[in-house]
Protein backbone atom coordinates (compact mmCIF):
# COMPACT_ATOMS: atom_id res chain seq x y z
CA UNK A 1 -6.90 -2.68 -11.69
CA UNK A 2 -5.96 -6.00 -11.11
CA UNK A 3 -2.52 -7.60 -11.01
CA UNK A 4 -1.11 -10.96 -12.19
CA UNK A 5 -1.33 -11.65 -8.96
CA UNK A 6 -4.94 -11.37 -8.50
CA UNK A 7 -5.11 -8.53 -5.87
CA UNK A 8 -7.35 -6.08 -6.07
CA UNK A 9 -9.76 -5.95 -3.20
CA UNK A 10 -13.74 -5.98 -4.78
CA UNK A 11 -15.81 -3.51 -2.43
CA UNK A 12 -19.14 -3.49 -4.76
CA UNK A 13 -20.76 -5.87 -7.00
CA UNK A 14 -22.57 -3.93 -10.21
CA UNK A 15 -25.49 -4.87 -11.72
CA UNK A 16 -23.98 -6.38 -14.74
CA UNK A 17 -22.08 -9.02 -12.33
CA UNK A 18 -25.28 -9.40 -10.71
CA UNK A 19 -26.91 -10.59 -14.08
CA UNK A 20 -24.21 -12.82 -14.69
CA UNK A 21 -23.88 -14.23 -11.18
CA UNK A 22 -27.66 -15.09 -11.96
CA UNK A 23 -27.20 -16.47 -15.06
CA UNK A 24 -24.21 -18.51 -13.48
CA UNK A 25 -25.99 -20.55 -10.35
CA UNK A 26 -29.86 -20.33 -11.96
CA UNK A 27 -28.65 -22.96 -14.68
CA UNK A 28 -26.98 -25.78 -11.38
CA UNK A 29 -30.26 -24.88 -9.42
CA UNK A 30 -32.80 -26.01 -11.77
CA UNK A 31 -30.93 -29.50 -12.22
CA UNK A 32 -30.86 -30.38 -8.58
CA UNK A 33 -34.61 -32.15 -9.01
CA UNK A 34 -32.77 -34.95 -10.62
CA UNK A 35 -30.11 -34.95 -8.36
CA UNK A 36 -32.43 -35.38 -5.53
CA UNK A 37 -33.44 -38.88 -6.80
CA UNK A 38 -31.54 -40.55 -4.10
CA UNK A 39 -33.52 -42.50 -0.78
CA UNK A 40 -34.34 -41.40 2.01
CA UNK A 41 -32.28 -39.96 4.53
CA UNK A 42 -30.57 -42.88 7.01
CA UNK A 43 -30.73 -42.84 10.65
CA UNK A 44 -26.76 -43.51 11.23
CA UNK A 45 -24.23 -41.08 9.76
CA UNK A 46 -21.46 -42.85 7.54
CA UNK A 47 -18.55 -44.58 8.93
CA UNK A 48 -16.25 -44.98 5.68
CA UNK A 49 -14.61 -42.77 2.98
CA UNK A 50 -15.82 -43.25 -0.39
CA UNK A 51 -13.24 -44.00 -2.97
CA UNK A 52 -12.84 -42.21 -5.86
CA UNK A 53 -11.15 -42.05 -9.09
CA UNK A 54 -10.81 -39.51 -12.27
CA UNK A 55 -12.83 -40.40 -15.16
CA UNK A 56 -11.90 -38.99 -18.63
CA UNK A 57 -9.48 -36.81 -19.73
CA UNK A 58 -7.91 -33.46 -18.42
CA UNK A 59 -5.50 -30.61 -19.41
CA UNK A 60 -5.32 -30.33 -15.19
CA UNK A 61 -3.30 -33.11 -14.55
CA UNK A 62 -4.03 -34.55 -10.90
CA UNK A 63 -3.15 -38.24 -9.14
CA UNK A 64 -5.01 -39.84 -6.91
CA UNK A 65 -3.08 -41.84 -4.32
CA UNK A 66 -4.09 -43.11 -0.55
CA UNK A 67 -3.61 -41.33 2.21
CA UNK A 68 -4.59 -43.59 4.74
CA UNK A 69 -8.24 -44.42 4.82
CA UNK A 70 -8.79 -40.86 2.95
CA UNK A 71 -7.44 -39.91 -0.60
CA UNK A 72 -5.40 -36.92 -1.87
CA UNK A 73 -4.86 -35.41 -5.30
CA UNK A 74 -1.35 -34.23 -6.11
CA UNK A 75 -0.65 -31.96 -9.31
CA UNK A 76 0.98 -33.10 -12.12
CA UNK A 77 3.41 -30.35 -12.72
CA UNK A 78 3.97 -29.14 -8.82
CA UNK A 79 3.57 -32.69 -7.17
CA UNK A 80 1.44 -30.16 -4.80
CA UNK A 81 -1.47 -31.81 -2.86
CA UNK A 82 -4.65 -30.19 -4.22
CA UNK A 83 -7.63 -32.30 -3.25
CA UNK A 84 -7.82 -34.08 -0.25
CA UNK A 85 -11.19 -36.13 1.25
CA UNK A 86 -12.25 -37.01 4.73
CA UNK A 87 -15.00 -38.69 6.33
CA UNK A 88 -18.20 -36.96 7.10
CA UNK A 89 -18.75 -35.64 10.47
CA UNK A 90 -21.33 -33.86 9.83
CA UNK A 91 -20.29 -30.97 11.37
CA UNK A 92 -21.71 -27.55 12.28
CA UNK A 93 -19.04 -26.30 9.60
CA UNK A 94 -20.45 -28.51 7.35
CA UNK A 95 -24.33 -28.33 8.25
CA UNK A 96 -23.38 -24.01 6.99
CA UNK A 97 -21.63 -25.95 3.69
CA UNK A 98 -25.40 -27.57 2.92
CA UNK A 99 -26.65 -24.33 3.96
CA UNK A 100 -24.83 -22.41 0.95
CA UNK A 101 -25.01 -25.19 -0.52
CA UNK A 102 -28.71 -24.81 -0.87
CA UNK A 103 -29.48 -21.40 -1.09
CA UNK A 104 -26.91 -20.61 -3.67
CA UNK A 105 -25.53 -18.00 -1.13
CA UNK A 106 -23.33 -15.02 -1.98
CA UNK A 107 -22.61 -13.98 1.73
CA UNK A 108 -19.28 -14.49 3.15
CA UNK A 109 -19.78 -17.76 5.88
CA UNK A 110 -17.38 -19.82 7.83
CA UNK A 111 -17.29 -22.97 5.71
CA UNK A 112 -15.74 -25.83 6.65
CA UNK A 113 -12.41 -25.33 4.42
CA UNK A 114 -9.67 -27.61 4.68
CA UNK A 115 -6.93 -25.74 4.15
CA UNK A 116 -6.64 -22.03 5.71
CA UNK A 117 -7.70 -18.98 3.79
CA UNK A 118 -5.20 -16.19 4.00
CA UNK A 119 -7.29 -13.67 2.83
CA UNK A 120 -10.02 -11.29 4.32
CA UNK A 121 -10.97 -9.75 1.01
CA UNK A 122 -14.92 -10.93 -0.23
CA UNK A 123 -15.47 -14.47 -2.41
CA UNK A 124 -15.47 -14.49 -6.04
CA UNK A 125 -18.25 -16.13 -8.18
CA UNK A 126 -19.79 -18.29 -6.36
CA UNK A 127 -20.55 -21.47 -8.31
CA UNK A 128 -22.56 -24.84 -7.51
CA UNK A 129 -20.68 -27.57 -9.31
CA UNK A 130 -23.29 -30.42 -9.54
CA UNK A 131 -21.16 -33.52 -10.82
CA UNK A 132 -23.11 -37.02 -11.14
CA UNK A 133 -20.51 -38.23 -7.91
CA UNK A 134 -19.86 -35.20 -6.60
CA UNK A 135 -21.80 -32.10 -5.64
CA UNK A 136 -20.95 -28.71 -3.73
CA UNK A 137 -19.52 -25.00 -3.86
CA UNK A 138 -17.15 -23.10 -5.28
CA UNK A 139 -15.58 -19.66 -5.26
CA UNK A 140 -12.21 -18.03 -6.11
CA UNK A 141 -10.49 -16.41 -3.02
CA UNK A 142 -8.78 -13.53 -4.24
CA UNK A 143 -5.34 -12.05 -2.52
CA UNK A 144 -1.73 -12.34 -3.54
CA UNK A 145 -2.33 -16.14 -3.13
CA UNK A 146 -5.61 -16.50 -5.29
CA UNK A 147 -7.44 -19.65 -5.59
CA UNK A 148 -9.55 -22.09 -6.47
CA UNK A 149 -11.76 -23.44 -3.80
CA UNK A 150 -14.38 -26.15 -4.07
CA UNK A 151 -16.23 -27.79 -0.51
CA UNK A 152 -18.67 -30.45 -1.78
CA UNK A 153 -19.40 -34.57 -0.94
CA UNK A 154 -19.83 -37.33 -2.32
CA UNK A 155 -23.96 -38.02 -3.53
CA UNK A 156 -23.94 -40.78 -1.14
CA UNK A 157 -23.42 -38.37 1.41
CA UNK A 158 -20.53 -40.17 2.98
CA UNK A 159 -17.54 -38.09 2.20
CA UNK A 160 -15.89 -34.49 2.16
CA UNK A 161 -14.32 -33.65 -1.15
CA UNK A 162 -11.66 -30.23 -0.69
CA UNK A 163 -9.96 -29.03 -3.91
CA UNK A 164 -7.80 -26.01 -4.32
CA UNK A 165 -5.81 -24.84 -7.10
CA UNK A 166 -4.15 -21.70 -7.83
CA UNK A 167 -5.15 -19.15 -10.32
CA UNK A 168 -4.05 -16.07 -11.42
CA UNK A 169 -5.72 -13.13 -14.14
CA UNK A 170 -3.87 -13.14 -17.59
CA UNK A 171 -5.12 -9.44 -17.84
CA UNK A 172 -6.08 -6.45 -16.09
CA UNK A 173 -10.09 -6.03 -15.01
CA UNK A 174 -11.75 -3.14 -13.56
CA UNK A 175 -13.11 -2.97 -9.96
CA UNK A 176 -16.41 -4.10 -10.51
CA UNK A 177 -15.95 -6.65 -13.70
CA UNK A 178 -18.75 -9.39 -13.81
CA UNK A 179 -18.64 -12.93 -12.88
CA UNK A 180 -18.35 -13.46 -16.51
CA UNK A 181 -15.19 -11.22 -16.85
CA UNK A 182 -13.36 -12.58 -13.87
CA UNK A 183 -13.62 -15.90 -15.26
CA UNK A 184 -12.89 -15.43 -18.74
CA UNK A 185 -9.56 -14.09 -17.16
CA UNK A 186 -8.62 -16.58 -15.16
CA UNK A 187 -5.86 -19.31 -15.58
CA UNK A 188 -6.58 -21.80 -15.45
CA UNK A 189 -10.37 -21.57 -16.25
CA UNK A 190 -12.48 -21.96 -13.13
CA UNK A 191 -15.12 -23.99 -15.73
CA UNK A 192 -12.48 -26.48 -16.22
CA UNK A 193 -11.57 -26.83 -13.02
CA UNK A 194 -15.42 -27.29 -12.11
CA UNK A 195 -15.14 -30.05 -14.82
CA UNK A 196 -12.17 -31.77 -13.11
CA UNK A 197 -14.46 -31.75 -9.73
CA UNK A 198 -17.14 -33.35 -12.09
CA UNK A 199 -15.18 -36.16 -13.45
CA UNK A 200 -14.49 -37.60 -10.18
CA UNK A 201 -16.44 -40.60 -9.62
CA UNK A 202 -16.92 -43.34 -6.84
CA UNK A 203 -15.62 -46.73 -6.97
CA UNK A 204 -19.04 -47.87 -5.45
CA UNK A 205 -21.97 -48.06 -6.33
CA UNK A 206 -24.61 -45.31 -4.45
CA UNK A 207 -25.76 -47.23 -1.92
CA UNK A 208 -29.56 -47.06 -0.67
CA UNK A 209 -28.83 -45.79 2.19
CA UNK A 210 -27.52 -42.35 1.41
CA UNK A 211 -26.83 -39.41 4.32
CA UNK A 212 -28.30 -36.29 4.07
CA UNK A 213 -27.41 -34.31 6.86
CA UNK A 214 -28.19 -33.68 10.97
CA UNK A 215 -31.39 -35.29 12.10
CA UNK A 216 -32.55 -33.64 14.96
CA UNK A 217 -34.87 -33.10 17.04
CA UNK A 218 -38.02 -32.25 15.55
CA UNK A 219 -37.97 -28.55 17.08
CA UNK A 220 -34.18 -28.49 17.88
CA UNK A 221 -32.54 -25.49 16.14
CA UNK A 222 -29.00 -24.19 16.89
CA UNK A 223 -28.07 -20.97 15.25
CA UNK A 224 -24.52 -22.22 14.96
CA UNK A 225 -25.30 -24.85 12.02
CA UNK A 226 -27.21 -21.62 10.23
CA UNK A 227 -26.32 -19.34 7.05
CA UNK A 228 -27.65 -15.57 6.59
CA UNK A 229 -30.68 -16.18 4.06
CA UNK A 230 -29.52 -14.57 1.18
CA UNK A 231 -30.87 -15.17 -2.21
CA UNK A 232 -30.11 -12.93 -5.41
CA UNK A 233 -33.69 -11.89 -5.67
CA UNK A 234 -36.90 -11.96 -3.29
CA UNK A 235 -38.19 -15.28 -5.12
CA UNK A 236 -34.74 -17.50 -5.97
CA UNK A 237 -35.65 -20.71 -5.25
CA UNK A 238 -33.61 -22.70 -2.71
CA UNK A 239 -32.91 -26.34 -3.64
CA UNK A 240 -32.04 -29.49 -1.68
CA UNK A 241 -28.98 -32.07 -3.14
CA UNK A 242 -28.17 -35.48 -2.86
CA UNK A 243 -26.08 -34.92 0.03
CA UNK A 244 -28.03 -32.11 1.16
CA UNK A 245 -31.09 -32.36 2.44
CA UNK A 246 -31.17 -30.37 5.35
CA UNK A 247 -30.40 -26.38 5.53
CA UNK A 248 -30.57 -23.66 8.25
CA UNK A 249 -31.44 -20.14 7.73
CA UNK A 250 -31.20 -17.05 9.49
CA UNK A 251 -33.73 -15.00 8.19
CA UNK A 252 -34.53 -11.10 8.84
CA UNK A 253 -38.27 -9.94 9.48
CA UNK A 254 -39.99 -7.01 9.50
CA UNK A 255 -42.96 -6.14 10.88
CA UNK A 256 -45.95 -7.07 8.72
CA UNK A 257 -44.09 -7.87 5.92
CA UNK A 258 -44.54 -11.44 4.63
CA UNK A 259 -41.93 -13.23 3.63
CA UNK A 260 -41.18 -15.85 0.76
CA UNK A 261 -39.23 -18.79 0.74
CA UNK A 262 -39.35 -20.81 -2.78
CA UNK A 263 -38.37 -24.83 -2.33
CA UNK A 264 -37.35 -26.41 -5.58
CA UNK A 265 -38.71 -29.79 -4.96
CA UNK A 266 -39.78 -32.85 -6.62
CA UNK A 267 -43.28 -34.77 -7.41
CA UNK A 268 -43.92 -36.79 -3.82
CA UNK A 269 -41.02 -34.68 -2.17
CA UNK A 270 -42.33 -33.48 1.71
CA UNK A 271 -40.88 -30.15 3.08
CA UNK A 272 -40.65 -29.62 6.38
CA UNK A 273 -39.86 -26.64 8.25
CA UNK A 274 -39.58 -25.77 11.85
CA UNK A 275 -38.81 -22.01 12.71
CA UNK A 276 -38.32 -20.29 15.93
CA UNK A 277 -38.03 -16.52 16.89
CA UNK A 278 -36.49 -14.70 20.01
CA UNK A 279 -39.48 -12.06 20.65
CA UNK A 280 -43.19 -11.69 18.97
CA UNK A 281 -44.69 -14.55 17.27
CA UNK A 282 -44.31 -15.96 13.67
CA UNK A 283 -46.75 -16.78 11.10
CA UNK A 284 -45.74 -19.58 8.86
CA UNK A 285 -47.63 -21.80 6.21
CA UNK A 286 -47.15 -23.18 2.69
CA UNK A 287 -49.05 -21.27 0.16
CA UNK A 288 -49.76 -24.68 -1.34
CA UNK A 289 -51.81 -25.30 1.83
CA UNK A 290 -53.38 -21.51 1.96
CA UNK A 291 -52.85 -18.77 4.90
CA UNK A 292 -55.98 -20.94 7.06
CA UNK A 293 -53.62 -23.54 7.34
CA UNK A 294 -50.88 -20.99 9.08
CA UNK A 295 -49.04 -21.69 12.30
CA UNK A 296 -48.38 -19.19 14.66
CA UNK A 297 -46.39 -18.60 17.92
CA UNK A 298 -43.11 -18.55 19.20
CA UNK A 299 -41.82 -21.81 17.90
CA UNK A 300 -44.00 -23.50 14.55
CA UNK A 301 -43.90 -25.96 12.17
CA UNK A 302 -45.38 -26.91 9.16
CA UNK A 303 -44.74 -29.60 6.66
CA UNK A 304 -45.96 -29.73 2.38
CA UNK A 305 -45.64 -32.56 -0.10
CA UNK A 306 -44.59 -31.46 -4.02
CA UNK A 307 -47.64 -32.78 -6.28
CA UNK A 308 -45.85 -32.03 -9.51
CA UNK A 309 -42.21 -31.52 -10.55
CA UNK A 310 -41.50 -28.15 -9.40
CA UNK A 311 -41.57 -25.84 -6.43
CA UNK A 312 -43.27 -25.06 -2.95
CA UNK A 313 -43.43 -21.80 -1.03
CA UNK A 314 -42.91 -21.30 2.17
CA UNK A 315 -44.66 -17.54 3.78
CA UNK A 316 -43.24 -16.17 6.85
CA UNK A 317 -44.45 -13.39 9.09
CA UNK A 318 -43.18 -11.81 11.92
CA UNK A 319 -45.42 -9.75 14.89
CA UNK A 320 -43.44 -8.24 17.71
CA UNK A 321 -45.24 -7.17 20.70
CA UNK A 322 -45.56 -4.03 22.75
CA UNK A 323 -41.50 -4.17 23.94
CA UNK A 324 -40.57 -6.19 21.20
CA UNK A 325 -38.43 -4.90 18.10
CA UNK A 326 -39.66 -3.90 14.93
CA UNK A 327 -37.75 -6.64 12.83
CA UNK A 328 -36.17 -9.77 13.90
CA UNK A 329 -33.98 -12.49 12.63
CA UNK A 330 -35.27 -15.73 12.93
CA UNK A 331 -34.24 -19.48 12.77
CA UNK A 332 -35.70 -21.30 9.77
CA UNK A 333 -34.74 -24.77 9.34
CA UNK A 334 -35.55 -26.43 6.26
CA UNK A 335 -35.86 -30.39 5.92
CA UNK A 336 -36.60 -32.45 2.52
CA UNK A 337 -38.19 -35.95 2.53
CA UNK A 338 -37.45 -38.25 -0.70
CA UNK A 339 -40.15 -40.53 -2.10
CA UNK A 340 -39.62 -44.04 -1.87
């Protein structure tokens, strides 16, 4: 059972927290093709800290003050510093961020938090929170010290936002409680905390020239800006944000079997992917585009532009040769193209 203190250790997720995790991050996903109505991605990465400010009320009372070039958040009732913001790097911390980011990923990663996480036990309902300024990920981290965590940026792509608060269960909840029940027992809620992260807004205007992530090479892949591939079911769609239009995937293979990648993506959007495996050969093509249209070898690419409002799928297959293993994880990168 749980303590006030928010302690118990969660070894297995049931199928009840399963539908409600579902329920939870289906609802965020299928908004993100209106948040991906920014431009284009920019050549340059961004060189300034967007500045924000709260908008509306809140019972979570939080300041905004400088902090040099950068701003912090202190709480109301602690004078605690809670949110903090930095300048994008861009980062292979925070390439894994977008990763999660896109795929809605329930798989423990090392994100790029800013403040340490004293606790080795697994990440609590995972949440996109998909605010008109600001956009990202959240979980509770659970331990004697339980909190809070959101790792997002602003939509113009310029800017890490970090919040942390600390929460703590008003009652007891079995081992394997839902997503649903953890939150409902939670003070303060983790909804309004995802509404504070919401109400934050920028003192610019979005500029044109938005950043969306690492532009590399077009077949450069580095395994240590990836994420495990790990949707809820075979078919949840992955979907690119404002500030995130660039995700890479490690992705198992078996022999023979096909697998499906489903891009939430926008009317004129373009898709690109560019995948690479150790041993065999892969087979990859759009089903939009039909399996004539596959590539195959050790390194391929492929690339699919959204006629309607919707999605695109991606098939992957993997063949290993005489000496080569039966499955195989691969490197999938995927890449998202705005229309002008």
């Amino acid at each position: 059972m749980f303590t006030q203190r928010f302690s118990l250790t969660f070894s297995h997720t049931s199928s009840r927290a399963r539908r409600f995790a579902l329920v939870s991050l289906v609802a965020p996903a299928c908004g993100l093709l209106t948040a991906c109505a920014g431009a284009d991605a920019p050549p340059a990465r961004p060189t300034a800290v967007q500045q924000l400010e709260l908008a509306g009320g809140s019972p979570l009372a939080l300041t905004l003050r400088a902090a040099g070039n950068a701003q912090e958040g202190v709480a109301g009732d602690s004078g605690d510093v809670r949110l903090i913001t930095a300048l994008r790097t861009d980062s292979e911390a925070e390439s894994r961020l977008c990763g999660v980011i896109v795929a809605r990923s329930r798989s423990m990663e090392a994100l790029p938090f800013a403040w340490p996480v004293d606790s080795t036990l697994p990440y609590l309902v995972p949440q996109l929170v998909n605010g008109a300024d600001v956009q990202g990920y959240r979980v509770i981290v659970p331990g004697v010290n339980s909190e809070y965590r959101f790792e997002g940026f602003t939509t113009d792509g310029s800017t890490r936002v970090s919040l942390r608060w600390p929460v703590r269960a008003e009652r007891s909840l079995a081992g394997d409680a839902s997503d649903y029940d953890i939150q409902a027992a939670l003070m303060p809620s983790p909804h309004a905390l995802d509404s504070l992260v919401m109400q934050l807004r920028r003192r610019a205007p979005l500029t044109e020239g938005q950043w969306r992530g690492h532009v590399p090479a077009s077949t450069e892949l580095g395994s240590e800006r990836a994420v495990k591939f790990a949707p809820l079911l075979p078919l949840f769609p992955v979907g690119f944000t404002a500030p995130c239009g660039e995700a890479t995937f490690k992705v198992a293979l078996s022999k023979g079997a096909e697998r499906p990648m489903r891009i939430l993506a926008r009317k004129g959007e373009t898709v690109s992917v560019v995948a690479t495996t150790p041993s065999g050969e892969l087979s990859l093509y759009f089903e939009e585009a039909g399996p004539d249209k596959a590539s195959t070898g050790r390194n391929v690419k492929a690339s699919a532009k959204a006629t309607a409002d919707g999605h695109v799928t991606l098939k992957l297959r993997y063949a290993p040769g005489d000496a080569d293993p039966d499955r195989q994880q691969v490197l999938v990168r995927l890449t998202s193209v705005l229309p002008q």
